[in-house]
C-alpha atoms as a PDB file:
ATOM      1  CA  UNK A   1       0.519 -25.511 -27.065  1.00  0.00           C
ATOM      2  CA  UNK A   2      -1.675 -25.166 -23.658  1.00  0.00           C
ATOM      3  CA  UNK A   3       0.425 -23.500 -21.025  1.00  0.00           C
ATOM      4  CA  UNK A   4       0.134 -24.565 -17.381  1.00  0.00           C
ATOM      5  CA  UNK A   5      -1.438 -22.762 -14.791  1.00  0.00           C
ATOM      6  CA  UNK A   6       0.156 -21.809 -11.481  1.00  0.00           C
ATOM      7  CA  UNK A   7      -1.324 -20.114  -8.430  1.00  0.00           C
ATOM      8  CA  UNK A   8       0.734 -17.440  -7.049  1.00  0.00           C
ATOM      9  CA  UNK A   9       0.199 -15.731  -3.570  1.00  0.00           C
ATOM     10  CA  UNK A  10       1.346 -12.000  -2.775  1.00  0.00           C
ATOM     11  CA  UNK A  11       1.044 -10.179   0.531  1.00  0.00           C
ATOM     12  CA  UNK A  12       0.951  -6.841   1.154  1.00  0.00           C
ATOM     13  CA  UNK A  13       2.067  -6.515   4.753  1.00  0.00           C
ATOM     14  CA  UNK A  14       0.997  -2.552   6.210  1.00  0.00           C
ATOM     15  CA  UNK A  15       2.166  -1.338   9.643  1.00  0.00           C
ATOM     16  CA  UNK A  16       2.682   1.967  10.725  1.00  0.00           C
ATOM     17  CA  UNK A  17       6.894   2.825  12.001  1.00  0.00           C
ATOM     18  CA  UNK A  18       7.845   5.839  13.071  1.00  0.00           C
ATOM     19  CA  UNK A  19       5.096   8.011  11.968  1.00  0.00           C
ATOM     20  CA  UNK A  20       5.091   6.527   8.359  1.00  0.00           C
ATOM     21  CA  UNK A  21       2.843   3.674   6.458  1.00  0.00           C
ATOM     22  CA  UNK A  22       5.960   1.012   5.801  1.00  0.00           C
ATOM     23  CA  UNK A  23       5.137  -2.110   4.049  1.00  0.00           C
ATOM     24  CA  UNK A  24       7.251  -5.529   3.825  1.00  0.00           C
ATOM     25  CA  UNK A  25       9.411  -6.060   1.026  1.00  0.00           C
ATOM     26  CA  UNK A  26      11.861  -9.064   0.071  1.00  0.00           C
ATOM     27  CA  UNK A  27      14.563  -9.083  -1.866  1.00  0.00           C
ATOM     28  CA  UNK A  28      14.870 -12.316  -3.317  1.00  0.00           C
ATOM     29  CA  UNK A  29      17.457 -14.336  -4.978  1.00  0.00           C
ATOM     30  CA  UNK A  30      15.419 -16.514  -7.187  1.00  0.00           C
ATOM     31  CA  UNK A  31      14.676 -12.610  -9.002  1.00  0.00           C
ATOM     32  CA  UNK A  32      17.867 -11.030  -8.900  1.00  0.00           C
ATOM     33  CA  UNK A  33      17.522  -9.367  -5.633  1.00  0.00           C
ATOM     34  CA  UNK A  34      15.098  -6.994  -6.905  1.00  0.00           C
ATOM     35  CA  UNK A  35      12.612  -5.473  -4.689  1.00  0.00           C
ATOM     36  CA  UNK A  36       9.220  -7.290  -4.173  1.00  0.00           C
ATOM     37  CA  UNK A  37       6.391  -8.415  -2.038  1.00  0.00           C
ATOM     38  CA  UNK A  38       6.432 -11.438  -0.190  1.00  0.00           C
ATOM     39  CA  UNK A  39       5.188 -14.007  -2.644  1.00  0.00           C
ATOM     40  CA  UNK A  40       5.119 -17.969  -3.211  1.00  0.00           C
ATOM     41  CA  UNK A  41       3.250 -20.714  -4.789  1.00  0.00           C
ATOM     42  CA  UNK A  42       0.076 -22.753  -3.357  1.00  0.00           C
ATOM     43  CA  UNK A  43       0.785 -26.564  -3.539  1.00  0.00           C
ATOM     44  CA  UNK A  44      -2.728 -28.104  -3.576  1.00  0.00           C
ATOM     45  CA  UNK A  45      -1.403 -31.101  -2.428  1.00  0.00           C
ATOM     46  CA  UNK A  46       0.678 -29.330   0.451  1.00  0.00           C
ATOM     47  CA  UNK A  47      -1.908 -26.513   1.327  1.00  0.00           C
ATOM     48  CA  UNK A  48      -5.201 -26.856   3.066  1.00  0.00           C
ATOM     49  CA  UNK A  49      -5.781 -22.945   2.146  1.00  0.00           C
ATOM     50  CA  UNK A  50      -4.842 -20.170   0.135  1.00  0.00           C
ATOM     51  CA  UNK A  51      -4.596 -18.313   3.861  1.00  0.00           C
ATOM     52  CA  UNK A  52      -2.720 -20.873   5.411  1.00  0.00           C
ATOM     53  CA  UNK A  53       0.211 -20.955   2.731  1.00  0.00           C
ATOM     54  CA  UNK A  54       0.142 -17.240   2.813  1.00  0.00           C
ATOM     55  CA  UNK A  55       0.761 -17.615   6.292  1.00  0.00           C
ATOM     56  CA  UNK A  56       3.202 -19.995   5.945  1.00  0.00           C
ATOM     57  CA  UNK A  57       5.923 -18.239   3.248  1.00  0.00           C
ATOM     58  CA  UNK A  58       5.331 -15.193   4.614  1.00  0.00           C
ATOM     59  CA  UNK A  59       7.211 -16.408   7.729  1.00  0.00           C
ATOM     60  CA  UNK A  60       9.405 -18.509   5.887  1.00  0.00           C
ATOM     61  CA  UNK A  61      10.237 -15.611   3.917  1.00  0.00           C
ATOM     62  CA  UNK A  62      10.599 -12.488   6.555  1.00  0.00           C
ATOM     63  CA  UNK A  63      10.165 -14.238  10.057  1.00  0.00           C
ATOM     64  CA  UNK A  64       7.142 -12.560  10.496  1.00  0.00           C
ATOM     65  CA  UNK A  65       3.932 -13.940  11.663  1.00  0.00           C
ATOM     66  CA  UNK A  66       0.606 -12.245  10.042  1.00  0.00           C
ATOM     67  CA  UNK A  67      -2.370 -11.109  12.267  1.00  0.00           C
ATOM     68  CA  UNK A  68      -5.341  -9.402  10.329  1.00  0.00           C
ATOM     69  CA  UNK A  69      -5.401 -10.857   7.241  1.00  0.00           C
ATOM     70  CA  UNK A  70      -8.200 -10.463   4.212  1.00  0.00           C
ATOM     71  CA  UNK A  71      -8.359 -11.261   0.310  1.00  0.00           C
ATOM     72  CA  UNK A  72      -7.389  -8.427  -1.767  1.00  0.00           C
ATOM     73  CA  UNK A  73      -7.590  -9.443  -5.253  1.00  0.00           C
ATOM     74  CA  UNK A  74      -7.053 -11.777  -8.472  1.00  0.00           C
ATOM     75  CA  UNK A  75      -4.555 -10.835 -10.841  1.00  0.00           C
ATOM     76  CA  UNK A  76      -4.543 -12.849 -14.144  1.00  0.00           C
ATOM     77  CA  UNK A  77      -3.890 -10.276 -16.672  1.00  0.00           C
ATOM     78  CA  UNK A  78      -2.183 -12.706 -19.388  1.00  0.00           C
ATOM     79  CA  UNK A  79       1.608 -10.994 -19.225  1.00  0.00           C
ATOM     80  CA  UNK A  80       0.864  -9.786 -16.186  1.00  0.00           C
ATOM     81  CA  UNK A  81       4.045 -12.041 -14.668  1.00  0.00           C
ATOM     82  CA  UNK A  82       6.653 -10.266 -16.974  1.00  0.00           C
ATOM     83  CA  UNK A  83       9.343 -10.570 -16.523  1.00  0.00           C
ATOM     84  CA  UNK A  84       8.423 -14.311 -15.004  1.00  0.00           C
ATOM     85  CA  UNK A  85       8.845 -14.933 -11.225  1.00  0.00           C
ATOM     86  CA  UNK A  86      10.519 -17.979 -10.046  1.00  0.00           C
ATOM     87  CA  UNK A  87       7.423 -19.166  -8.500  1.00  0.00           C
ATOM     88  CA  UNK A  88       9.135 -22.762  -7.501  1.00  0.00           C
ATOM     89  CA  UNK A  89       7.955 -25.314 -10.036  1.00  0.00           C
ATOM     90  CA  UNK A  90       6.081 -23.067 -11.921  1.00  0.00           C
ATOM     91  CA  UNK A  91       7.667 -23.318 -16.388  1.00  0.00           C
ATOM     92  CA  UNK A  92       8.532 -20.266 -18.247  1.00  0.00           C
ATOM     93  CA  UNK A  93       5.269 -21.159 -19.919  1.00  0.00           C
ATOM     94  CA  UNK A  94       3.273 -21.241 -17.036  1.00  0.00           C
ATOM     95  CA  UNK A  95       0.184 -18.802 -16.689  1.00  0.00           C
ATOM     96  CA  UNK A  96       0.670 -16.690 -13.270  1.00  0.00           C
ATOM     97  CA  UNK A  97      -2.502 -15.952 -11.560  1.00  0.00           C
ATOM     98  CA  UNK A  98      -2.062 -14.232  -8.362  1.00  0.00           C
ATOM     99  CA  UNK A  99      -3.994 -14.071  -5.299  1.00  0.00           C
ATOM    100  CA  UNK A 100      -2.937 -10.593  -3.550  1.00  0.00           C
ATOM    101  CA  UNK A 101      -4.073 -10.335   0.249  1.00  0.00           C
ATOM    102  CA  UNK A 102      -3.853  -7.428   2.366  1.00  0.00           C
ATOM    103  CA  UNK A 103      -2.298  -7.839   6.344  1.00  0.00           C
ATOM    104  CA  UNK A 104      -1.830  -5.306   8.992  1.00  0.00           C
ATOM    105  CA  UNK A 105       0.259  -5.485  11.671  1.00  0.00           C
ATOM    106  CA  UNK A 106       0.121  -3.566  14.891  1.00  0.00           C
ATOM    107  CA  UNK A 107       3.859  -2.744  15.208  1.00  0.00           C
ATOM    108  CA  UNK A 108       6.894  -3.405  12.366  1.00  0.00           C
ATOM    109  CA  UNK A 109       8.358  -5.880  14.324  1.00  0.00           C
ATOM    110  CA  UNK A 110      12.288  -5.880  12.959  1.00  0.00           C
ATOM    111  CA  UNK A 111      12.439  -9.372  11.523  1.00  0.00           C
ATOM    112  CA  UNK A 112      16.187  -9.586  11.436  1.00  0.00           C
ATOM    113  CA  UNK A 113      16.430 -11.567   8.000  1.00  0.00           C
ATOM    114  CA  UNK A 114      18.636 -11.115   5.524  1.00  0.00           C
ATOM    115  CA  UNK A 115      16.172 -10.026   1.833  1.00  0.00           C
ATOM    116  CA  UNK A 116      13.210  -8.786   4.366  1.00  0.00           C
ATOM    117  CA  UNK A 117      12.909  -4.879   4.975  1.00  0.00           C
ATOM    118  CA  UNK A 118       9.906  -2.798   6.085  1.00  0.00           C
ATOM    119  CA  UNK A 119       9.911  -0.365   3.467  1.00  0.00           C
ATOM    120  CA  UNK A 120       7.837   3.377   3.448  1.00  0.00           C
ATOM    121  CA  UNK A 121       5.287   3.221   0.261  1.00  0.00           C
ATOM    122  CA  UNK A 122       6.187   6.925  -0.069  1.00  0.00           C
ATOM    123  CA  UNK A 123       9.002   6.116  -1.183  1.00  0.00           C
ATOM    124  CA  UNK A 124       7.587   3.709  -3.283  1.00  0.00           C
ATOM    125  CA  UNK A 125       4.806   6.225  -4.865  1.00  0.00           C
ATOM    126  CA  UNK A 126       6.337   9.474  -4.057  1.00  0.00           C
ATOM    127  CA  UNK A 127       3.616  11.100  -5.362  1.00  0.00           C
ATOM    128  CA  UNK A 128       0.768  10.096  -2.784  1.00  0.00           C
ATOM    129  CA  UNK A 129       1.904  11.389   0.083  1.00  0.00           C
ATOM    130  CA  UNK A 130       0.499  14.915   0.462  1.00  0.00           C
ATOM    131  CA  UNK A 131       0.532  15.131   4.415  1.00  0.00           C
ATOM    132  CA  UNK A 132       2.604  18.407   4.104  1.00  0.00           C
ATOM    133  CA  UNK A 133       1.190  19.844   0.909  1.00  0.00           C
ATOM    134  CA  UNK A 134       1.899  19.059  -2.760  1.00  0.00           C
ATOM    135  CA  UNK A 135       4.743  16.651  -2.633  1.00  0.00           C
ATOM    136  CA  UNK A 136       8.440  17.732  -4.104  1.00  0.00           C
ATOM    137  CA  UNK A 137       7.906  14.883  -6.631  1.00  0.00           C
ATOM    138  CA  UNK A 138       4.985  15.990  -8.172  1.00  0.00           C
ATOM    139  CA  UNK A 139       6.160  18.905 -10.517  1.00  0.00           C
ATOM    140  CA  UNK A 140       8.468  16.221 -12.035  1.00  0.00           C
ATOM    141  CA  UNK A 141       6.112  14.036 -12.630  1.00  0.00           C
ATOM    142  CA  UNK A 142       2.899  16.736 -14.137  1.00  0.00           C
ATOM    143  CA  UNK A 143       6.275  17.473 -15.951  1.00  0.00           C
ATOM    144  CA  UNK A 144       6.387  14.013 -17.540  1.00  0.00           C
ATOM    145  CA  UNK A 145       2.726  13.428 -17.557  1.00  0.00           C
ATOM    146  CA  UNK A 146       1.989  16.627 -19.620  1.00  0.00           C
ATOM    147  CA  UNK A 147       5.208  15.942 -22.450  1.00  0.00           C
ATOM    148  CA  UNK A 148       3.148  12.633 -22.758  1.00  0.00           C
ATOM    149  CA  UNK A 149      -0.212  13.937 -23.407  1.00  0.00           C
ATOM    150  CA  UNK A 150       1.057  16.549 -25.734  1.00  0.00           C
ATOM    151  CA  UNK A 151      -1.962  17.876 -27.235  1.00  0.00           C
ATOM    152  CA  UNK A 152      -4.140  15.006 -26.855  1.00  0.00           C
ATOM    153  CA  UNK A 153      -7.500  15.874 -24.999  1.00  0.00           C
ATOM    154  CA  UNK A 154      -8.190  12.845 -23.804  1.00  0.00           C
ATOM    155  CA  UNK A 155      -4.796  12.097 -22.281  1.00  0.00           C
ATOM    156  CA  UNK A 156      -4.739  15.361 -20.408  1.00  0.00           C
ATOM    157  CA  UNK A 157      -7.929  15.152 -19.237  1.00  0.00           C
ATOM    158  CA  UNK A 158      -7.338  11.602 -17.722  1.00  0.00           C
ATOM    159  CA  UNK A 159      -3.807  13.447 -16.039  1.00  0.00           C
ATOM    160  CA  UNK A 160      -6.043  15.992 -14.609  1.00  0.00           C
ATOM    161  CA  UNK A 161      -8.356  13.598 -12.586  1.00  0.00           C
ATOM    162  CA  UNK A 162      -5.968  11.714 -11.639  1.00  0.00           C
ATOM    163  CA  UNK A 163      -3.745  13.819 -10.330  1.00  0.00           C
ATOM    164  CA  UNK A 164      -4.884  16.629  -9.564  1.00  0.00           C
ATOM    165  CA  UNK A 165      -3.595  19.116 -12.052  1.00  0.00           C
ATOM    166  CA  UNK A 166      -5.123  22.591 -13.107  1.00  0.00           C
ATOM    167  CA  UNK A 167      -6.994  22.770  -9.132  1.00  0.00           C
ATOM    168  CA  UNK A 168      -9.341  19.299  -9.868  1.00  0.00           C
ATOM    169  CA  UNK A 169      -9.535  17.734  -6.544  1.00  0.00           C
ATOM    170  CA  UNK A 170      -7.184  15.105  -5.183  1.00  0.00           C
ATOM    171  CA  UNK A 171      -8.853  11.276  -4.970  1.00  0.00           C
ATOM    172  CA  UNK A 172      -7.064   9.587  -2.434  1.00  0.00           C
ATOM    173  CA  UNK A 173      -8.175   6.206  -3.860  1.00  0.00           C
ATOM    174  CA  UNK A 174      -7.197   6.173  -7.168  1.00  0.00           C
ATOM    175  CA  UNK A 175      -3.665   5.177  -6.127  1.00  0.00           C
ATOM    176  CA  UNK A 176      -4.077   2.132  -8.920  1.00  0.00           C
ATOM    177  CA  UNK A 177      -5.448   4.198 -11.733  1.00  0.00           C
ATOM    178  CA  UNK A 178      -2.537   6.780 -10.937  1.00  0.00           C
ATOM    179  CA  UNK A 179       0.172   4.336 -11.304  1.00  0.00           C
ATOM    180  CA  UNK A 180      -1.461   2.646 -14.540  1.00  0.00           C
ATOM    181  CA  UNK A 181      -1.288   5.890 -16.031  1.00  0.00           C
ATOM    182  CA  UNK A 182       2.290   6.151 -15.290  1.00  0.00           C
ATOM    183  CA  UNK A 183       2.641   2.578 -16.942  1.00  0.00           C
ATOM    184  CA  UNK A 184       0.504   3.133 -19.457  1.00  0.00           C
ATOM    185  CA  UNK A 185       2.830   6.750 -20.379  1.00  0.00           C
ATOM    186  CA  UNK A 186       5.953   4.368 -20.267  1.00  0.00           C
ATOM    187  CA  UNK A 187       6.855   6.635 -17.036  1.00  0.00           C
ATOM    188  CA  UNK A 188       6.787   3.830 -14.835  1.00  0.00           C
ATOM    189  CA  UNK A 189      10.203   2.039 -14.672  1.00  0.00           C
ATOM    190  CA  UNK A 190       8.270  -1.330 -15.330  1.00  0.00           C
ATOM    191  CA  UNK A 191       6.783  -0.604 -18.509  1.00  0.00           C
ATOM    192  CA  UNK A 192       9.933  -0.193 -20.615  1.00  0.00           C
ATOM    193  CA  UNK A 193      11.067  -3.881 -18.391  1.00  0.00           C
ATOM    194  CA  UNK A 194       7.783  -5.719 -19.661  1.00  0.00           C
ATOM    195  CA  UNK A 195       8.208  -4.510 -22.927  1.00  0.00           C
ATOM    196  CA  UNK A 196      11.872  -6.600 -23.021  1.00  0.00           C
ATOM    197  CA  UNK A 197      13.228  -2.491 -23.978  1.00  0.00           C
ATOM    198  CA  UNK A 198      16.281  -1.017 -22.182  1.00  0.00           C
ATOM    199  CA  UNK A 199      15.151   1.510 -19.647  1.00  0.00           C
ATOM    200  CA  UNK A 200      14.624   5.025 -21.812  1.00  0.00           C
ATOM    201  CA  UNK A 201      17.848   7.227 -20.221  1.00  0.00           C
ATOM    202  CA  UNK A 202      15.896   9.986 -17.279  1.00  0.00           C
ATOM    203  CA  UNK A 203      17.207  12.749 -15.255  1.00  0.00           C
ATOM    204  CA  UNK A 204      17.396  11.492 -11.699  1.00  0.00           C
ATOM    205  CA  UNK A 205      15.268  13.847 -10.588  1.00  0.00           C
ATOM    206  CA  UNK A 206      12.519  12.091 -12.713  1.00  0.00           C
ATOM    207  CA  UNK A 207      13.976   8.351 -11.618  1.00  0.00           C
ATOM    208  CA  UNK A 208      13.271   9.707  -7.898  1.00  0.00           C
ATOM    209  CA  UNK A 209      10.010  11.095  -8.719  1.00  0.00           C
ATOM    210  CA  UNK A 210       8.823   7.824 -10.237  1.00  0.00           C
ATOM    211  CA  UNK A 211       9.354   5.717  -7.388  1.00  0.00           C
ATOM    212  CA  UNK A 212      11.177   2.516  -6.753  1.00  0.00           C
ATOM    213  CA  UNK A 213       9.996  -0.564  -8.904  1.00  0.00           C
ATOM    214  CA  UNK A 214       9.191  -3.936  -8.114  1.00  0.00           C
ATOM    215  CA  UNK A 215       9.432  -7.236  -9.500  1.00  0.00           C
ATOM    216  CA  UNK A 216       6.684  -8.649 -11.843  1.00  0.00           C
ATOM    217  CA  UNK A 217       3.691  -6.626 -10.992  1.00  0.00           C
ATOM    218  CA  UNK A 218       4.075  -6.136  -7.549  1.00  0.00           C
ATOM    219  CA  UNK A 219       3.495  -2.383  -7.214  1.00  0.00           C
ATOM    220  CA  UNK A 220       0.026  -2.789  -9.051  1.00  0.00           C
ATOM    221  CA  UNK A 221      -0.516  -5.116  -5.917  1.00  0.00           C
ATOM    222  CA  UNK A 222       0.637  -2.577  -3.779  1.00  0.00           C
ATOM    223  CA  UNK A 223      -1.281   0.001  -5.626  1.00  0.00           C
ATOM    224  CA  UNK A 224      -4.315  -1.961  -5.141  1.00  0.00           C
ATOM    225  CA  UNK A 225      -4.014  -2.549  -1.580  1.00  0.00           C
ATOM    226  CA  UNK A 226      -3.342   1.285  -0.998  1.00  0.00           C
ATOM    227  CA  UNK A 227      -6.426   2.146  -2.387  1.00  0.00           C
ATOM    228  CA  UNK A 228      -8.448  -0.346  -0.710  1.00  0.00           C
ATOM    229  CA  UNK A 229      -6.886   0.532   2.270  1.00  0.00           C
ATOM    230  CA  UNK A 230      -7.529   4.443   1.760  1.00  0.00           C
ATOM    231  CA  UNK A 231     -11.300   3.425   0.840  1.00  0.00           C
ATOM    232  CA  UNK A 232     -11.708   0.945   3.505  1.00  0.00           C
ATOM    233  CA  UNK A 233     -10.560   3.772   6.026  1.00  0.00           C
ATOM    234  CA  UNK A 234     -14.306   5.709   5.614  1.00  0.00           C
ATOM    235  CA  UNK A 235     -16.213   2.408   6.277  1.00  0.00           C
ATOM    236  CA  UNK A 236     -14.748   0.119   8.963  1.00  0.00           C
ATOM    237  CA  UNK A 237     -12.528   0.739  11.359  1.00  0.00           C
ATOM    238  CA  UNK A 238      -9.447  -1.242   9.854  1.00  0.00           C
ATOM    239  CA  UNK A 239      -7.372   1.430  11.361  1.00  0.00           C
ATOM    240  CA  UNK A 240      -7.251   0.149  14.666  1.00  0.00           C
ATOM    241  CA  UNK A 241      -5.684  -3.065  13.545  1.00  0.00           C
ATOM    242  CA  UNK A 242      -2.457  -0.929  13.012  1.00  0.00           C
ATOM    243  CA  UNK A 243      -2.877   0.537  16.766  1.00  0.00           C
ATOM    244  CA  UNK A 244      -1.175  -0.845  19.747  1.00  0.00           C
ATOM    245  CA  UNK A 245      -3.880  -1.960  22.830  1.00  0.00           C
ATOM    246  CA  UNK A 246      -3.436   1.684  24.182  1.00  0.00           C
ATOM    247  CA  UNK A 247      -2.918   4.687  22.497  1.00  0.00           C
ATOM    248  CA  UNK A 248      -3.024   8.377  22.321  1.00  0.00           C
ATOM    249  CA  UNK A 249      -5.575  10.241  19.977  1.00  0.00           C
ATOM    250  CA  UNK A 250      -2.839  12.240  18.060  1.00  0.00           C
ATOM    251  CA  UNK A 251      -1.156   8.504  17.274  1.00  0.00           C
ATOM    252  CA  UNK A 252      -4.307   7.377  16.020  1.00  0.00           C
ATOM    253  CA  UNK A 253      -4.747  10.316  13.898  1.00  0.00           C
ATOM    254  CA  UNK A 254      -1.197  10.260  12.522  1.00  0.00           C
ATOM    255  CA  UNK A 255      -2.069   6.704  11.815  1.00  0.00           C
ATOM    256  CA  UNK A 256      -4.735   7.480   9.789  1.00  0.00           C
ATOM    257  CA  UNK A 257      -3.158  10.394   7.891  1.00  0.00           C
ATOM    258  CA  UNK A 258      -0.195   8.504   7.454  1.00  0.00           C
ATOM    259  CA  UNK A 259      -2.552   5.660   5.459  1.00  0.00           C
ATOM    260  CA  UNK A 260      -4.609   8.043   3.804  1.00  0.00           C
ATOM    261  CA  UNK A 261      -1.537  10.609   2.683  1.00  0.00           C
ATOM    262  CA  UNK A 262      -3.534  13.598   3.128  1.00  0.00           C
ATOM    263  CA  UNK A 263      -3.722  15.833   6.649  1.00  0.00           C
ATOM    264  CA  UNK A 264      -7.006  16.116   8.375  1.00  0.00           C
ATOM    265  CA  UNK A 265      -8.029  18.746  10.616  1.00  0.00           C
ATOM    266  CA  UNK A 266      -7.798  17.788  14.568  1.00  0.00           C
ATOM    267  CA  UNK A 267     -10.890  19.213  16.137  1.00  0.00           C
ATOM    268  CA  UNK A 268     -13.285  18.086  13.391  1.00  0.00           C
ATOM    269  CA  UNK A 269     -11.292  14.700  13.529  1.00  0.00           C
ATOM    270  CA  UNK A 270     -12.190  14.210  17.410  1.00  0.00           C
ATOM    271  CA  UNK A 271     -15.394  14.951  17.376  1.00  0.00           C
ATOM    272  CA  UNK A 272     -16.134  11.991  14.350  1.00  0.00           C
ATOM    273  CA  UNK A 273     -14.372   9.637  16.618  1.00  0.00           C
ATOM    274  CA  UNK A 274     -16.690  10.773  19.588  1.00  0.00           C
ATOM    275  CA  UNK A 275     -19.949  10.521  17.156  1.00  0.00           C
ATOM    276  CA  UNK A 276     -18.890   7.180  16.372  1.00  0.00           C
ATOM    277  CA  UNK A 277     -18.064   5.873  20.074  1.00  0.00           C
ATOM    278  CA  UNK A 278     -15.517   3.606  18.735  1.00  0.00           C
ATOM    279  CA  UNK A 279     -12.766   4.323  21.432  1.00  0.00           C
ATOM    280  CA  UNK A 280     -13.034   5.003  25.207  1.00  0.00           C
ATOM    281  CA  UNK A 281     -10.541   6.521  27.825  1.00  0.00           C
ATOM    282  CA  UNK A 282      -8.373   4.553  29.971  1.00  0.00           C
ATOM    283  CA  UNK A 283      -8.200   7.054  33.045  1.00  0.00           C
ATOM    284  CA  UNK A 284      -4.569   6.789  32.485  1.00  0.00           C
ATOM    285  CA  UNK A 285      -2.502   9.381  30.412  1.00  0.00           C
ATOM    286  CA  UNK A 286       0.530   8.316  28.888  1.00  0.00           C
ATOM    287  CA  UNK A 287       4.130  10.090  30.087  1.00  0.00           C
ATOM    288  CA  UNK A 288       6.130   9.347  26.751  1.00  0.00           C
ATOM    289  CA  UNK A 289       4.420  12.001  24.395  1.00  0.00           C
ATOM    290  CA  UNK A 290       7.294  14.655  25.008  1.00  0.00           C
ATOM    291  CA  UNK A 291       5.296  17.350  26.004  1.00  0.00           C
ATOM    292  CA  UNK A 292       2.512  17.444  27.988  1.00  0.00           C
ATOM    293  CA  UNK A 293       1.005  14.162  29.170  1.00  0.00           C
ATOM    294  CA  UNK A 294      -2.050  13.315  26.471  1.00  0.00           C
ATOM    295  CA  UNK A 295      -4.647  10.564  27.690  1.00  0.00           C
ATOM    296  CA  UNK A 296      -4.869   6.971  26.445  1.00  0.00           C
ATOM    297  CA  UNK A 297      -7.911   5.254  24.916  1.00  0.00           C
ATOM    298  CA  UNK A 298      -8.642   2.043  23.266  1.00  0.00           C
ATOM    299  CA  UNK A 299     -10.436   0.341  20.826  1.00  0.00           C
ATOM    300  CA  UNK A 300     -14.082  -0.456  21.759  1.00  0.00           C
ATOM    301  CA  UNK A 301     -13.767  -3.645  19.728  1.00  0.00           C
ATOM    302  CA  UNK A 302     -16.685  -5.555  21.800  1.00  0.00           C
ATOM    303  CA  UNK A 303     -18.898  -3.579  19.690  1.00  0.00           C
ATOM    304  CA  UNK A 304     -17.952  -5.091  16.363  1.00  0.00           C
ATOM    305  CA  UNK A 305     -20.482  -7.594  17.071  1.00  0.00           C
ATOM    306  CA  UNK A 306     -22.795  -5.372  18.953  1.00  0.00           C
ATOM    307  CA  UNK A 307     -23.840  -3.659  15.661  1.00  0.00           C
ATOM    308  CA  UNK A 308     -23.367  -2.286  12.336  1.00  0.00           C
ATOM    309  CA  UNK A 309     -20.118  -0.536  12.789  1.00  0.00           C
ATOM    310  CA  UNK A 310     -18.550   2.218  10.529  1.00  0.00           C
ATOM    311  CA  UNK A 311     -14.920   3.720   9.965  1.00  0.00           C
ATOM    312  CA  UNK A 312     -13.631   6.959  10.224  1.00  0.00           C
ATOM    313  CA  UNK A 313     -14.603   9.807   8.962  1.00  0.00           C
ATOM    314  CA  UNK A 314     -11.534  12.088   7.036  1.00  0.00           C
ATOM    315  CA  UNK A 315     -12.085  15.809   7.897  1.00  0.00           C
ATOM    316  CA  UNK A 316      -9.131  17.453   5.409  1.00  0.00           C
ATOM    317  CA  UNK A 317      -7.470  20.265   7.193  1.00  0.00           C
ATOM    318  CA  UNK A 318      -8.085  23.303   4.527  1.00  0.00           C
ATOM    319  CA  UNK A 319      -5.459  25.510   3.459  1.00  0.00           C
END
């Protein structure tokens, strides 16, 4: 029997609220309520373009209109939509593939619909967030990831990498392989849910440490789009797409740390962003900082078409 085909679209929505990388979630009742990304189906017939319906449910979906907007990636694992979606029209036989696009948003507007939440991602992967040190999840989870590996050499090596253990260096980027490992362990709540098994009985401290699942394979999306993010950081200046017109250099710095999960030292940082003569001062200073009055500066975004144009660099801030 040939199963049908349907195109899926899933958006990872990233703003910055409060100090703290959110991202929009809906809870859905076509899934059971269960957290997820925005997501819908494109209608050849009723969609001129993949962007355009992206656009389109989004709002539907959250009452949020997307700005910055680019193409993340494919996903068409065969299984991948397990368990299935309702994608609207889409069978129980139908082969998912997804389209999963990135947005950032300069502020997390409150979108006052019921299902639509923006949600932190460190609470989503509690283990990449290491802006004050070694995060309180993550000797529950080398815990878990060590009783997996057992003695196997291979296994523990791939744990070490990945996540740092026994002083190897921490990879920002690798937010995807981290959590496939996880899946791959049976850690991940998802695994034991794609499987069709009951979810194996944890402590809660482990439940907490693993992070909150999402529907189908929606935090491999997320994953994804972390990591790009994180890379993407070091090589245009995406950042400033989360920034408001004006702001302070500490806010853009918190920005960035708050993306890239990792603390970066403030002089060295200051001095990249004067090398790369992507902002420029104001002459105003701005009265709301709670201390002492800290100038405001903007994006020099005339020059993206000026010439060749890199990101930021990340000076880590050393214990």
């Amino acid at each position: 029997m040939t199963s049908s085909l349907v195109i899926g679209l899933s958006a990872v929505v990233v703003a910055i609220k409060e100090g703290e990388a959110v991202v929009l979630t809906v809870r859905q009742k076509a899934v059971g309520g269960d957290l997820g990304l925005p997501f819908g189906p494109f209608d050849p017939d009723g969609h001129r373009t993949f962007e355009l319906a992206l656009r389109a449910f989004v709002t539907e979906q959250t009452r949020f209109d997307l700005g910055y907007v680019e193409q993340l990636y494919t996903f068409g694992d065969k299984g991948r939509d397990a368990p299935l979606a309702d994608l609207g029209g889409g069978s129980t036989a139908a082969r998912v593939i997804s389209v999963g696009y990135l947005a950032l948003a300069p502020a997390a507007v409150d979108t006052h619909f019921a299902g639509s939440e923006w949600r932190p991602w460190s609470r989503i992967f509690p283990w990449e967030d290491w802006r004050a040190g070694r995060p309180a999840a993550f000797d529950t989870v080398e815990a878990a990831l060590r009783a997996w590996a057992g003695n196997d050499a291979q296994k523990l090596a791939r744990a070490r990498l990945l996540f740092a253990l026994d002083g190897a260096p921490w990879n920002e980027e690798r937010v995807l392989e981290r959590y496939e490992l996880l899946y791959e362990a049976g850690l991940a709540p998802e695994a034991a849910r794609d499987r069709g098994e009951a979810a194996p009985a944890r402590a809660e401290a482990l439940m907490a440490a693993l992070g909150e699942p999402m529907i189908s394979d929606h935090r491999r999306i997320l994953a994804t789009a972390l990591g790009r993010l994180r890379g993407k950081l070091k090589y245009r200046p995406v950042v400033f797409e989360l920034m408001p017109d004006a702001f302070t250099l500490s806010a853009l710095q918190r920005t960035v740390e708050a993306i890239a999960g990792v603390p970066l030292h403030k002089q060295n940082f200051r001095r990249a962003l004067e090398r790369a003569e992507l902002v420029e001062g104001l002459g105003r200073l701005d009265a709301e900082t709670g201390g002492r009055p800290a100038e405001l500066f903007r994006f020099r975004r005339e020059i993206l078409g000026a010439r060749p144009v890199s990101g930021l660099s990340l000076p880590l801030l050393r214990d």
